[in-house]
C-alpha atoms as a PDB file:
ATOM      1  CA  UNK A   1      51.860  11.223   6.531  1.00  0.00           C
ATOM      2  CA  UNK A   2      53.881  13.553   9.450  1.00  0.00           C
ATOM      3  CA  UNK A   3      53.821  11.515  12.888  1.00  0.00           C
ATOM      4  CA  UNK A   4      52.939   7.989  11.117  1.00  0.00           C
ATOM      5  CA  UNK A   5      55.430   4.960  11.044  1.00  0.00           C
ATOM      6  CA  UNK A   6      55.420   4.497   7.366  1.00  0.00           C
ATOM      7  CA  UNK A   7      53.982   1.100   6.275  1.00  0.00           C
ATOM      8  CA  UNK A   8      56.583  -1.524   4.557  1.00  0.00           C
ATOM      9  CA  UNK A   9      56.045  -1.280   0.755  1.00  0.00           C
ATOM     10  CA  UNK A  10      56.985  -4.894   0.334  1.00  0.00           C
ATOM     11  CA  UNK A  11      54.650  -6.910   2.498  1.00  0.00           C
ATOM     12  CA  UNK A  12      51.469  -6.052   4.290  1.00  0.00           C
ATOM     13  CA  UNK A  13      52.031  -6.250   7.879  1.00  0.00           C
ATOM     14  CA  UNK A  14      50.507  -2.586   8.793  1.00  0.00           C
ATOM     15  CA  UNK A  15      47.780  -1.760   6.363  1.00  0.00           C
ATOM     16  CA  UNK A  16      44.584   0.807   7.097  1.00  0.00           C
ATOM     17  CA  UNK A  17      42.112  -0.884   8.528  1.00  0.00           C
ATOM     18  CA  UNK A  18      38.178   0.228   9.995  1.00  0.00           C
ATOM     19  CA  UNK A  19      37.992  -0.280  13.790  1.00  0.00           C
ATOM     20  CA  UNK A  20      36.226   0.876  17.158  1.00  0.00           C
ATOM     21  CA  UNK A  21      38.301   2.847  18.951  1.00  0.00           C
ATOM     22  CA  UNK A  22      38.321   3.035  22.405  1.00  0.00           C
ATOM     23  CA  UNK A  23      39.330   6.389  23.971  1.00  0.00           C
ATOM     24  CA  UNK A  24      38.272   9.343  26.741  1.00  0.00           C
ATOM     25  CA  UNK A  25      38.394  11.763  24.106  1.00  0.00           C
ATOM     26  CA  UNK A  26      39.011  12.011  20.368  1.00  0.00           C
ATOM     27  CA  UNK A  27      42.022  14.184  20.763  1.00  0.00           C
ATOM     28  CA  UNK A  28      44.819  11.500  20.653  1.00  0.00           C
ATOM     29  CA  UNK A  29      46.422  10.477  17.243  1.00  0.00           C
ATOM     30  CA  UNK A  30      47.524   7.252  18.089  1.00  0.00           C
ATOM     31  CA  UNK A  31      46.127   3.601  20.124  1.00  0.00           C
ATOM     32  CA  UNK A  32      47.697   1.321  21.953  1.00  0.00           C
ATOM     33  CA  UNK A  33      46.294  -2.164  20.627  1.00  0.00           C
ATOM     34  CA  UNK A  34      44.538  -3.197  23.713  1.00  0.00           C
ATOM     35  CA  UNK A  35      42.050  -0.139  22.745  1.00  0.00           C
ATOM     36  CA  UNK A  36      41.463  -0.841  19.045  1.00  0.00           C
ATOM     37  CA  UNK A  37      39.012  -3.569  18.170  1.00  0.00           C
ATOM     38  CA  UNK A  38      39.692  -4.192  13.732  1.00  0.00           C
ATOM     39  CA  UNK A  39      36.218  -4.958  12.311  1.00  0.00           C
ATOM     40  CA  UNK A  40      35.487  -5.799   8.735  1.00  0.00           C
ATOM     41  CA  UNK A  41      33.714  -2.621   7.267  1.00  0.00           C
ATOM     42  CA  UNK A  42      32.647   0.883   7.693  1.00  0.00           C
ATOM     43  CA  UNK A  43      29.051   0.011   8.572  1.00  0.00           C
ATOM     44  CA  UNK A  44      30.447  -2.979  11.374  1.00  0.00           C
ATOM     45  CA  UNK A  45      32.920   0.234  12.882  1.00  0.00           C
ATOM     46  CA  UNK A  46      29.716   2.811  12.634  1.00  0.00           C
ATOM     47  CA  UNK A  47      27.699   0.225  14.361  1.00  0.00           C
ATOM     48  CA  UNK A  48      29.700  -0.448  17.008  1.00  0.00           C
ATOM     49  CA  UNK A  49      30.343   3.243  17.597  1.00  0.00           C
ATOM     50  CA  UNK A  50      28.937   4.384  21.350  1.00  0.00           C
ATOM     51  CA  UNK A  51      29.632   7.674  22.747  1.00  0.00           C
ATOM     52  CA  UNK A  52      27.996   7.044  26.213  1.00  0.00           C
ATOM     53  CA  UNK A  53      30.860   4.264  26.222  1.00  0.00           C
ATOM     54  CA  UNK A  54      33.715   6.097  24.340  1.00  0.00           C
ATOM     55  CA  UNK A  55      34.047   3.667  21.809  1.00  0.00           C
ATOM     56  CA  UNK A  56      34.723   5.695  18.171  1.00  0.00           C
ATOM     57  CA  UNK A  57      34.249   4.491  15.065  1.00  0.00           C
ATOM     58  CA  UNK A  58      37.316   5.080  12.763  1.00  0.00           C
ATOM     59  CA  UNK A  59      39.708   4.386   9.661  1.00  0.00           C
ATOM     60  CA  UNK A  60      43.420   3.480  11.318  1.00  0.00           C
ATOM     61  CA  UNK A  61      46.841   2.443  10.279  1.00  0.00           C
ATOM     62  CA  UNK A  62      48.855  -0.318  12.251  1.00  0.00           C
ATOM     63  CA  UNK A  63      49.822  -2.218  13.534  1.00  0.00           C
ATOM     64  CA  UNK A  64      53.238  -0.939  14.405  1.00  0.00           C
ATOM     65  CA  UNK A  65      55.381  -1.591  17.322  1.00  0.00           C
ATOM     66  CA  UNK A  66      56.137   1.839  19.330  1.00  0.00           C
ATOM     67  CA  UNK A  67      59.888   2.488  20.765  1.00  0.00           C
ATOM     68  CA  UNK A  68      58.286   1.118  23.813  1.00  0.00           C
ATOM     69  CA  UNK A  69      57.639  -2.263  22.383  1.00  0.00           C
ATOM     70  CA  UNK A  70      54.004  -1.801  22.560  1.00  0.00           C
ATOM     71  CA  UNK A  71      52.040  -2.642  19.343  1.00  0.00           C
ATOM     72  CA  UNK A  72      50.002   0.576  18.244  1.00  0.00           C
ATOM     73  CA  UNK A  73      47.396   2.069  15.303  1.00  0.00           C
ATOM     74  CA  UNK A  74      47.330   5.393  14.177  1.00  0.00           C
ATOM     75  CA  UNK A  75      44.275   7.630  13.617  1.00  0.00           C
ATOM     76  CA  UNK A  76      43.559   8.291   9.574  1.00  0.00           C
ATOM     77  CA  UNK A  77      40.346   9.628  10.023  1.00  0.00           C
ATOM     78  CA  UNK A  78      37.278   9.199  12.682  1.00  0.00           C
ATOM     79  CA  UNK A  79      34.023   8.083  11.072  1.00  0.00           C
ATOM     80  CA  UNK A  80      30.626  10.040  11.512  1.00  0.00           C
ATOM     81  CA  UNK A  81      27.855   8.081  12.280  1.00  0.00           C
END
């Protein structure tokens, strides 16, 4: 996984996860927390998933704390609704 903080094999703080993403565009890899809301399934992501107001619906990886400090999820894959 090239540009991913690999996850901790022994406990299960960063795990992939279905969210709504909110971003300007779909070109970014990576999510500050403040813009990632973690639902409980694909269908609660793809229903919550509103171009008009660039919320995405996608599969992520995090949470992981950046060399800033900041606490952020990466992309695996953005859902198709």
């Amino acid at each position: 996984m090239r540009g991913f903080v690999p996850p901790d094999p022994y406990t299960s703080v960063s795990s992939e996860q279905y969210a709504v993403v909110y971003v300007p565009r779909r070109s970014r890899n990576r999510f500050p927390q403040s813009c990632v809301e973690i639902v409980d399934s694909e269908q609660a992501a793809l229903a919550g998933h509103n171009e008009a107001e660039k919320k995405f619906a996608a599969r992520v990886l995090g949470p992981s704390k950046s060399s800033e400090g900041q606490y952020i999820y990466y992309l695996v894959e953005w859902l198709q609704p």
